[in-house]
Protein backbone atom coordinates (compact mmCIF):
# COMPACT_ATOMS: atom_id res chain seq x y z
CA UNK A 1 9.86 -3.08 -11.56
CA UNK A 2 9.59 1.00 -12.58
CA UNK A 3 13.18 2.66 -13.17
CA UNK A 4 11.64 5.63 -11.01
CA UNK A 5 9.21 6.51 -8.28
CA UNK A 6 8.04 9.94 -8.48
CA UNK A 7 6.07 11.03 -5.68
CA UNK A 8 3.47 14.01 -6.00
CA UNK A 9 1.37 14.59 -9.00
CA UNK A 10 0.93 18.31 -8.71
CA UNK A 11 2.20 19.68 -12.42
CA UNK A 12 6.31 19.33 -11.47
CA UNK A 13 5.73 15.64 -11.01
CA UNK A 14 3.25 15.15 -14.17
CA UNK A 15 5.76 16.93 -16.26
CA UNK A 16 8.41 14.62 -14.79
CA UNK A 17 6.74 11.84 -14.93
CA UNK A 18 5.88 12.88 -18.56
CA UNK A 19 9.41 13.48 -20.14
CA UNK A 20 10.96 10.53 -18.10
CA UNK A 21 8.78 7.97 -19.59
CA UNK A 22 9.19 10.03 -23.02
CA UNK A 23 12.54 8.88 -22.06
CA UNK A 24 12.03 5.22 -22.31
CA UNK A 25 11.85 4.85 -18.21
CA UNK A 26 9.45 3.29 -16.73
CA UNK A 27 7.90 5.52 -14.31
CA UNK A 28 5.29 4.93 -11.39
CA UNK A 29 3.48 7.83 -10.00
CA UNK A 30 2.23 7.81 -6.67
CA UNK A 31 -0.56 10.93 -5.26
CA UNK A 32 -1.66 10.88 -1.96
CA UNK A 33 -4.55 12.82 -3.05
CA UNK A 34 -7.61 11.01 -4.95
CA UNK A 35 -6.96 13.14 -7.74
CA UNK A 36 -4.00 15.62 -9.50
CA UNK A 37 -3.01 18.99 -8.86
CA UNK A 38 -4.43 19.21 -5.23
CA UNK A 39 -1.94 20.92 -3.30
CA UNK A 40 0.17 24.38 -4.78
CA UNK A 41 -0.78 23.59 -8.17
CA UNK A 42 -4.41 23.80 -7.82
CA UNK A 43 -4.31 27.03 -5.49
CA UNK A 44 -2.18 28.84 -7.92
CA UNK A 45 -3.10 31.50 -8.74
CA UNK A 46 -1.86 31.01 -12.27
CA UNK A 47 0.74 33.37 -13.47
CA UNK A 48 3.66 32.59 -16.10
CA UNK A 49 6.53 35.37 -16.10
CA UNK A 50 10.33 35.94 -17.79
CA UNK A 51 11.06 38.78 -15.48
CA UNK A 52 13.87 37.47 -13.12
CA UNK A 53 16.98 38.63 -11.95
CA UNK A 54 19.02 35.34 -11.95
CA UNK A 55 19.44 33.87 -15.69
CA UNK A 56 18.21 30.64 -14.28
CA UNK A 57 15.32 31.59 -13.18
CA UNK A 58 14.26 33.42 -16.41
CA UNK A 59 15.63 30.41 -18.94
CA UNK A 60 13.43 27.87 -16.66
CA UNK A 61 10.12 30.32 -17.25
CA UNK A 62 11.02 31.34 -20.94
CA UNK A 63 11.22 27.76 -22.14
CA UNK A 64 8.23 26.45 -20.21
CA UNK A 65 6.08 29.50 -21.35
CA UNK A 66 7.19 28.45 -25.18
CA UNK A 67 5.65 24.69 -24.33
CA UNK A 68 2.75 26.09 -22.72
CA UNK A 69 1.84 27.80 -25.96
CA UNK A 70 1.79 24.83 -27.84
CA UNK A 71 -0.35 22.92 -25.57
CA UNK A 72 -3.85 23.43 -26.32
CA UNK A 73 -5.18 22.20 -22.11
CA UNK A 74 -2.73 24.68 -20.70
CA UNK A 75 -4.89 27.68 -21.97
CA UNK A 76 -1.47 30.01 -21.99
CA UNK A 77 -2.98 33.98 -22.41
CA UNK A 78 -0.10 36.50 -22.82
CA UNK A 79 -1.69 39.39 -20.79
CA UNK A 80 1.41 40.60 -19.51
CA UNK A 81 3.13 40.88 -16.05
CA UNK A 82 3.85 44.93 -15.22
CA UNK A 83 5.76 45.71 -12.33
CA UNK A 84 5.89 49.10 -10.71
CA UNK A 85 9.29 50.17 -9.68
CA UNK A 86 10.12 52.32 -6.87
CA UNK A 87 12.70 54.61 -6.85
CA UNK A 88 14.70 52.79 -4.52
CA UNK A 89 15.00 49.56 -6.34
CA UNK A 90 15.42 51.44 -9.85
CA UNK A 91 18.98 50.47 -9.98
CA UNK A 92 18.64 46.94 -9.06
CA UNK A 93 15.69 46.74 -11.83
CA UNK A 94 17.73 48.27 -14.10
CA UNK A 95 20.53 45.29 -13.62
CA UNK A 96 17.69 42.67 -13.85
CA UNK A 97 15.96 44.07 -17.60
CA UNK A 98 20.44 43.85 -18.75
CA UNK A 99 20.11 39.75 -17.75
CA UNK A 100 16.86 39.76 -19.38
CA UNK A 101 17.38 41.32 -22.87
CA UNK A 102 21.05 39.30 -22.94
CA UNK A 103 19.44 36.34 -23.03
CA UNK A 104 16.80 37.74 -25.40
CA UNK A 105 13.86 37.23 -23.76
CA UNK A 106 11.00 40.14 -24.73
CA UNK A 107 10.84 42.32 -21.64
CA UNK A 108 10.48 46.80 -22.09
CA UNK A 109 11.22 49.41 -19.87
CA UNK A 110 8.31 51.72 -19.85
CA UNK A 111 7.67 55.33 -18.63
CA UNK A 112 4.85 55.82 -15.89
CA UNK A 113 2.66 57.50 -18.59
CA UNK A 114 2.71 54.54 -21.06
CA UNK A 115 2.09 52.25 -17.82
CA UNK A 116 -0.49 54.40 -16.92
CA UNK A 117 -2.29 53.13 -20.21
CA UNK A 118 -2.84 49.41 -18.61
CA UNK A 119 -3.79 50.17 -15.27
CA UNK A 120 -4.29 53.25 -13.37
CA UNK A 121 -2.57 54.02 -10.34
CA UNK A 122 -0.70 56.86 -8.12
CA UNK A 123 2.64 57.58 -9.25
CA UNK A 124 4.27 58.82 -6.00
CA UNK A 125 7.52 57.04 -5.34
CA UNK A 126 7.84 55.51 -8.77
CA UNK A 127 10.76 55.83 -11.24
CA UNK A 128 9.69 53.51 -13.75
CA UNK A 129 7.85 50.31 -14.77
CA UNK A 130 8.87 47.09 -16.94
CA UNK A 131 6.49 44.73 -18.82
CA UNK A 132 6.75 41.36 -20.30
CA UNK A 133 4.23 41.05 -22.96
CA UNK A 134 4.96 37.32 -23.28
CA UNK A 135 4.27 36.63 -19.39
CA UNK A 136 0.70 36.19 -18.35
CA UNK A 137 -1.54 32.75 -16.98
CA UNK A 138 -2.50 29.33 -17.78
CA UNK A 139 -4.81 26.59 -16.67
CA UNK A 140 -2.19 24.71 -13.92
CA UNK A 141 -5.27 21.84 -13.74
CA UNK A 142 -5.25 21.45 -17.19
CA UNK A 143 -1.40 21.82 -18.39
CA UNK A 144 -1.14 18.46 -15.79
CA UNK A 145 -3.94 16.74 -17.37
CA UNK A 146 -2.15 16.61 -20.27
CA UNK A 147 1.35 15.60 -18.55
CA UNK A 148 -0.58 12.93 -16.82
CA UNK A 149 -2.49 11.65 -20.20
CA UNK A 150 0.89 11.80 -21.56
CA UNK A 151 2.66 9.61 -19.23
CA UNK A 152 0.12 7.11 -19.29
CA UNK A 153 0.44 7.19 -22.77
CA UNK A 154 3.74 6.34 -23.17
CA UNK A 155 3.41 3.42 -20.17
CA UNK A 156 3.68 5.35 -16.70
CA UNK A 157 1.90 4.15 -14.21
CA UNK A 158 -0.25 6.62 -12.16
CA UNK A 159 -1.66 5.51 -8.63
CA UNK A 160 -3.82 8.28 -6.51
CA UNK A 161 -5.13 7.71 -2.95
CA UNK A 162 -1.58 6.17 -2.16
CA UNK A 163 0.72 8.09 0.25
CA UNK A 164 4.69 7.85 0.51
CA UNK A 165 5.22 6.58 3.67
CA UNK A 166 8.93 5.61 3.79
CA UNK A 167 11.62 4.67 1.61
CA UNK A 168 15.36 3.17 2.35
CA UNK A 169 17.96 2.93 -0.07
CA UNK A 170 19.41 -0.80 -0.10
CA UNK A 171 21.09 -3.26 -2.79
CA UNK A 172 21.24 -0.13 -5.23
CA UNK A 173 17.44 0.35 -5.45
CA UNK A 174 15.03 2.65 -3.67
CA UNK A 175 12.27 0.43 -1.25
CA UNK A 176 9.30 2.43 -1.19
CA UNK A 177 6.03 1.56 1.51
CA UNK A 178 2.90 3.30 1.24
CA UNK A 179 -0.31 1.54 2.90
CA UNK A 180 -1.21 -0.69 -0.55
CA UNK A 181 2.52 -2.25 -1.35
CA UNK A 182 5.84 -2.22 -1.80
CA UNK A 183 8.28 -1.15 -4.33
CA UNK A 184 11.88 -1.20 -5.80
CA UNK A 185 13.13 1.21 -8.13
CA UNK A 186 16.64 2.41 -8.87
CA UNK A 187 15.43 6.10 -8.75
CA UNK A 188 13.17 7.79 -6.42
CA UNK A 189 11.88 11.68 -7.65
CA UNK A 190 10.53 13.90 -4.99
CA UNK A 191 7.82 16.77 -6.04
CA UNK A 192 6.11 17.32 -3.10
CA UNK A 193 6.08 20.69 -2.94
CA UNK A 194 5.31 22.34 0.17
CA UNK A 195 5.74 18.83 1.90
CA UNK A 196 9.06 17.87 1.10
CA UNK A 197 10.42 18.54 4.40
CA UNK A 198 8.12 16.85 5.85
CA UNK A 199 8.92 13.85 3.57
CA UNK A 200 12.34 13.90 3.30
CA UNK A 201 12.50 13.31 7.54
CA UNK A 202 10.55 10.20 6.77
CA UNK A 203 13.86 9.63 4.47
CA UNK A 204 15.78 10.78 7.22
CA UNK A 205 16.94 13.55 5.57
CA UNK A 206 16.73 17.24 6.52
CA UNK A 207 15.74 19.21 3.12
CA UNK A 208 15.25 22.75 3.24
CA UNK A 209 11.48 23.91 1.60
CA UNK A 210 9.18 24.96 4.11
CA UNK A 211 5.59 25.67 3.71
CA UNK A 212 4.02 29.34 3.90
CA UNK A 213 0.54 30.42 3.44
CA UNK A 214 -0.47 32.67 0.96
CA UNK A 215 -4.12 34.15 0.60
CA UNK A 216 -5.43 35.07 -2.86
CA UNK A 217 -8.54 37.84 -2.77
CA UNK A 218 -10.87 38.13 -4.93
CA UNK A 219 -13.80 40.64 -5.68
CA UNK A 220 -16.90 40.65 -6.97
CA UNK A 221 -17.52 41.18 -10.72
CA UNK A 222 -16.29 45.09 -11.13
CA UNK A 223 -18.51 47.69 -12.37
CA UNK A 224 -16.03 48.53 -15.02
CA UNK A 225 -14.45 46.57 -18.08
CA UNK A 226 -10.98 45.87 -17.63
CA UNK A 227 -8.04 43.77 -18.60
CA UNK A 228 -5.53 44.63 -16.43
CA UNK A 229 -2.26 42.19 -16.16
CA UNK A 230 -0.47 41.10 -13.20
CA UNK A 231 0.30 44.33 -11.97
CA UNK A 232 3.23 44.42 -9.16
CA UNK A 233 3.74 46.98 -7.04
CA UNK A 234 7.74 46.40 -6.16
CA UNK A 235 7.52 48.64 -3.22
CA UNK A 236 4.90 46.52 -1.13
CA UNK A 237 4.16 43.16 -2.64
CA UNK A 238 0.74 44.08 -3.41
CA UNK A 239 -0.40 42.47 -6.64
CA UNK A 240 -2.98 42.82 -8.98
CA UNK A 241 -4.65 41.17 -12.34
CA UNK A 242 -7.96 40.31 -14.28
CA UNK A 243 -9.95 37.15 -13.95
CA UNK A 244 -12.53 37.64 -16.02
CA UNK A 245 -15.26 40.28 -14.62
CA UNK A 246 -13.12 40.16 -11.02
CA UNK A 247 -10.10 41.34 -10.08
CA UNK A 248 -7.70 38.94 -7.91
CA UNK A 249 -5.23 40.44 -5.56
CA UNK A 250 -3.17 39.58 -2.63
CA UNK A 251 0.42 40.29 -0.19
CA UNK A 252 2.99 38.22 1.00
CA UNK A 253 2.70 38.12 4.88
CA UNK A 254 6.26 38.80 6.41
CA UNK A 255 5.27 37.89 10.04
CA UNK A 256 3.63 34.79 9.51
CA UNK A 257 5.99 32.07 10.12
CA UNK A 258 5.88 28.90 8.32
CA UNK A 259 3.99 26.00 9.02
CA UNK A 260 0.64 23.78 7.90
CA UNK A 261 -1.96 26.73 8.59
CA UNK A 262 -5.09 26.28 7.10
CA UNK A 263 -8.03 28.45 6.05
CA UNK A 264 -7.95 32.09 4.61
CA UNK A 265 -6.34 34.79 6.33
CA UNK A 266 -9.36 37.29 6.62
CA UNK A 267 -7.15 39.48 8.89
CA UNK A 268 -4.60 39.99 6.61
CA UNK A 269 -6.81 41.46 4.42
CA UNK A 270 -7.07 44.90 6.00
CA UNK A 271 -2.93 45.54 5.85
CA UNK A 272 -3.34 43.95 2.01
CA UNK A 273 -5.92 46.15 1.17
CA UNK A 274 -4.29 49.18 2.64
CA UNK A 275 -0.90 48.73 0.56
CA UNK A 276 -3.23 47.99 -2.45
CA UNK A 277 -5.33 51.42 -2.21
CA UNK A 278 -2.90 53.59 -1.47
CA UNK A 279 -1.59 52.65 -4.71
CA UNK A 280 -4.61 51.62 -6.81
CA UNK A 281 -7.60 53.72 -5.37
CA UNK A 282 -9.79 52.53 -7.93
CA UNK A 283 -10.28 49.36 -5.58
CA UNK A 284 -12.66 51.16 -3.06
CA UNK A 285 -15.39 51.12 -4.95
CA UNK A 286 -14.97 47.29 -5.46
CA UNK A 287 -16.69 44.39 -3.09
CA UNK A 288 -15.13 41.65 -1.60
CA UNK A 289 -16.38 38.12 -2.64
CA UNK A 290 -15.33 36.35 0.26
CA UNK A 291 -16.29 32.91 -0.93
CA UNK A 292 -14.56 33.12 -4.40
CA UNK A 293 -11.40 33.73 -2.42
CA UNK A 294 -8.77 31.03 -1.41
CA UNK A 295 -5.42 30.12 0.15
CA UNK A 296 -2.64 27.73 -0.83
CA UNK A 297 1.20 27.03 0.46
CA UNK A 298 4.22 28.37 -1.21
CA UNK A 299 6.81 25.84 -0.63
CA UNK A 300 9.66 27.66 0.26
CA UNK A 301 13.69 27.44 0.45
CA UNK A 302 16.28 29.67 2.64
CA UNK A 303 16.78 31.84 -0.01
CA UNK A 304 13.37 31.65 -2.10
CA UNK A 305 14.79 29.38 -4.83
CA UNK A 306 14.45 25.65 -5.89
CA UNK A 307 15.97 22.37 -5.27
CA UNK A 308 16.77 20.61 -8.46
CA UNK A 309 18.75 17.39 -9.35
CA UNK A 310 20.05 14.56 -7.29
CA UNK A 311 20.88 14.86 -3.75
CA UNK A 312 21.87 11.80 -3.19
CA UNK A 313 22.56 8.20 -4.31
CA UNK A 314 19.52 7.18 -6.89
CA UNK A 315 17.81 10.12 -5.33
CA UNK A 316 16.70 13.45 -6.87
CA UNK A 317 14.52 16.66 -6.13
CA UNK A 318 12.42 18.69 -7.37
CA UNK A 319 10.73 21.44 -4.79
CA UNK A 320 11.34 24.75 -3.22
CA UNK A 321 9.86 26.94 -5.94
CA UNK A 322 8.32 29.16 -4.04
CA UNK A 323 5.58 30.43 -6.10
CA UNK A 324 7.30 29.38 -9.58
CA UNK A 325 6.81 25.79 -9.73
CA UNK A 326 3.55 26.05 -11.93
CA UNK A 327 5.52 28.67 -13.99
CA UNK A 328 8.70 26.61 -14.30
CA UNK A 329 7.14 22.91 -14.17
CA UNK A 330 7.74 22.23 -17.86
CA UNK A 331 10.88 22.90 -18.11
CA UNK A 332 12.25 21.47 -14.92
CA UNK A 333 10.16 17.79 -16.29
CA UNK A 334 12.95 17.65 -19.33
CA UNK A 335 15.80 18.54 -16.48
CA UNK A 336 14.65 15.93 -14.65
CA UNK A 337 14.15 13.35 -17.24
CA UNK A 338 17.89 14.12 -18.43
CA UNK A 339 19.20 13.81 -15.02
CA UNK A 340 18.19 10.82 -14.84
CA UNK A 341 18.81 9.28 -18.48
CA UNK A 342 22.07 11.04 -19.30
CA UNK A 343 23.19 11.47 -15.78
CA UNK A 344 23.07 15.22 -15.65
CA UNK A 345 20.98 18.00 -17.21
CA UNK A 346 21.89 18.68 -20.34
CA UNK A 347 19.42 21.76 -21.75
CA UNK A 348 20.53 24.25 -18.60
CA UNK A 349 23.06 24.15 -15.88
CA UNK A 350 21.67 23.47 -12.49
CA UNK A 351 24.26 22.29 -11.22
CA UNK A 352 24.37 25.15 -8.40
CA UNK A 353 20.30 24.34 -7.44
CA UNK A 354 21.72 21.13 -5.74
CA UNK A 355 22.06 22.00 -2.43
CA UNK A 356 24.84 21.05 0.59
CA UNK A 357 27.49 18.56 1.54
CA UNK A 358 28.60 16.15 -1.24
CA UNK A 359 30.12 16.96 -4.58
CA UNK A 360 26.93 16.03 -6.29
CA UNK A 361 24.57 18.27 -3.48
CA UNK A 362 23.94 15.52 -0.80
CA UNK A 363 21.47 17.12 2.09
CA UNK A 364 22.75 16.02 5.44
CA UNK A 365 20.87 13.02 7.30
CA UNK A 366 18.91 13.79 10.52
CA UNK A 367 21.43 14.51 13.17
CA UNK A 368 24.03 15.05 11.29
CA UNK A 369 25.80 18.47 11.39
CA UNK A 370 27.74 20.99 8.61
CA UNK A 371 28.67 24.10 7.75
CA UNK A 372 27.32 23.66 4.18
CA UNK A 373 24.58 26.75 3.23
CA UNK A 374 22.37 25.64 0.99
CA UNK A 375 22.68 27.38 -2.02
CA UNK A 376 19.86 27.88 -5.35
CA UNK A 377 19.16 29.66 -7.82
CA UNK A 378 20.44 33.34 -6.44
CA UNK A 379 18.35 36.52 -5.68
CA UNK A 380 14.90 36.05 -6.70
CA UNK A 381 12.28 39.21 -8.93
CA UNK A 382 12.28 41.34 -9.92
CA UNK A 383 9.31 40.72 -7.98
CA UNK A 384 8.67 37.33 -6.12
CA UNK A 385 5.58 37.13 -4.31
């Protein structure tokens, strides 16, 4: 019988899955999907950043950037996050880069003319920009290869093509159906991702992430060399970055609501592109390559930040990053792991990413009713797309 069931291998539950058998669980790993990293993690469009507003938020990415670098499959290139800051969120900026350099993290304040020297753009509006020159991408497919390998390694158990169907706590364990068996386990680990509502109802539970679309654009190969890094303007959304001979861009849709929509977005391309040029005009002379384009879910929370930690009885999650769990994976597999093993996190406090009722962050079963808000991680960006 496994000590833990953790369900979704996108790279939140290989890393999981990864430091929980590293600490002497057994651990069985169950994927809907016939393969990993099928859901946000594969349609991620890859970037790693420090620059946060909540100390959280930037200890999760700083430490899971420093294992990244040391792991050959996760292909971890520093080429820099650079966020354009409009005069009306100067101040706020300005409170964020004080969070950031107390908990020394390398993060600089930059005048328009020295950000002008990484990408061009228009300069109305702007008071300033900030760049992390340890933030920049890695390979999400193959940083969970290597979780996976290493949880197999070490004894986990990892079965694809086998869907969570229920689970009921009872006698102390966790009784877990899919459609090819049955099974016990003290602990059961969601990291579903976008899904988790959806399968914490078949808990009977009513957990709070959500899933949004979110298009990523790409053009054809540009008829200039660059090497721009994920560029942010904080005014609109619109973002920016390098991928080889491309550029890749995209914008957070406000009016969409959330739901299972499938399929790229092509209307939203015209009010994307329109906040993009008006900052960037260098983009009108690019093409579109409409099939090297794609669209994933963010799998959001009330307030943009995650779930993390038990939330009940033998029962813990790990979801609601929207748009950081590929960034933040690594580091949330050791919280995980010492959740369970010591009975709390020991490396960071996430105590307050546990969200409603109980003293420990119970969620409240279907039908039930409170005045508990759920409560994460605090205001998200510096610039969360």
């Amino acid at each position: 019988m496994p000590d833990i069931a953790v369900v979704g291998a996108g790279i939140v539950g290989a890393a999981s899955a990864f430091r929980l058998a590293e600490g002497g669980l057994e651990v069985l790993l169950l994927e809907k999907e016939p393969t990993y990293a099928q859901g946000s993690t594969g349609k991620s469009a890859a970037g790693v950043r420090v620059q946060f507003s909540e100390p959280l938020n930037v200890l999760l990415s700083y430490r899971s950037i420093l294992e990244y670098r040391e792991i050959p499959e996760a292909a971890y290139r520093p080429t820099g996050y650079l966020f354009l800051v409009p005069e009306g969120l100067a101040e706020a900026q300005e409170e964020a880069l004080k969070v950031q350099k107390a908990l020394g993290v390398p993060v600089e304040k930059l005048s328009l003319a020295e950000a002008q020297r990484r990408v061009p753009f228009r300069e109305e509006g702007l008071a300033y920009a900030t760049f992390g020159p340890m933030d920049g991408t890695i390979d999400p497919h193959g940083a969970t290869a290597y979780y996976l390998r290493e949880a197999r390694r070490l004894g986990a158990e990892v079965r694809f093509s086998e869907a969570f169907l229920s689970a009921r706590r009872e006698g102390g364990l966790w009784r877990v159906e899919t459609p090819k068996g049955r099974y016990e386990a003290p602990y059961l680990l969601l990291s579903t991702g976008a899904w988790t509502g959806e399968v914490g109802r078949r808990l009977g539970l009513e957990i709070p992430v959500f899933p949004v679309r979110r298009m990523v654009f790409a053009t054809a190969p540009a008829p200039f060399p660059h090497a721009f890094p994920l560029t942010v303007d904080l005014g609109t959304g619109f973002y920016l970055r390098s991928e080889g001979p491309r550029l890749l861009f995209g914008r957070s849709n406000p009016e969409e609501p959330p739901g299972f929509r499938e399929g790229v977005d092509w209307d939203w391309l015209g009010p994307t592109l329109e906040a993009g040029l008006a900052r960037f005009p260098f983009l009108e002379g690019l093409s579109l390559d409409r099939k090297a384009s794609w669209w994933g879910y963010y799998e959001m929370t009330p307030d943009h930040n995650p779930i993390l930690g038990f939330v009940e009885e033998g029962l813990l999650v790990a979801a609601g990053f929207s748009g950081q769990g590929v960034q933040q994976a690594a580091m949330v597999g050791r919280l995980m792991a010492e959740e369970v093993v010591f009975g709390r996190a020991r490396s960071l406090d996430i105590e307050p990413s546990a969200s409603g009722a109980s003293s420990r962050g119970g969620f409240l079963r279907s039908g039930a009713s409170s005045d508990a808000t759920p409560c994460c991680l605090g205001p998200a960006w510096g610039a969360r797309r």
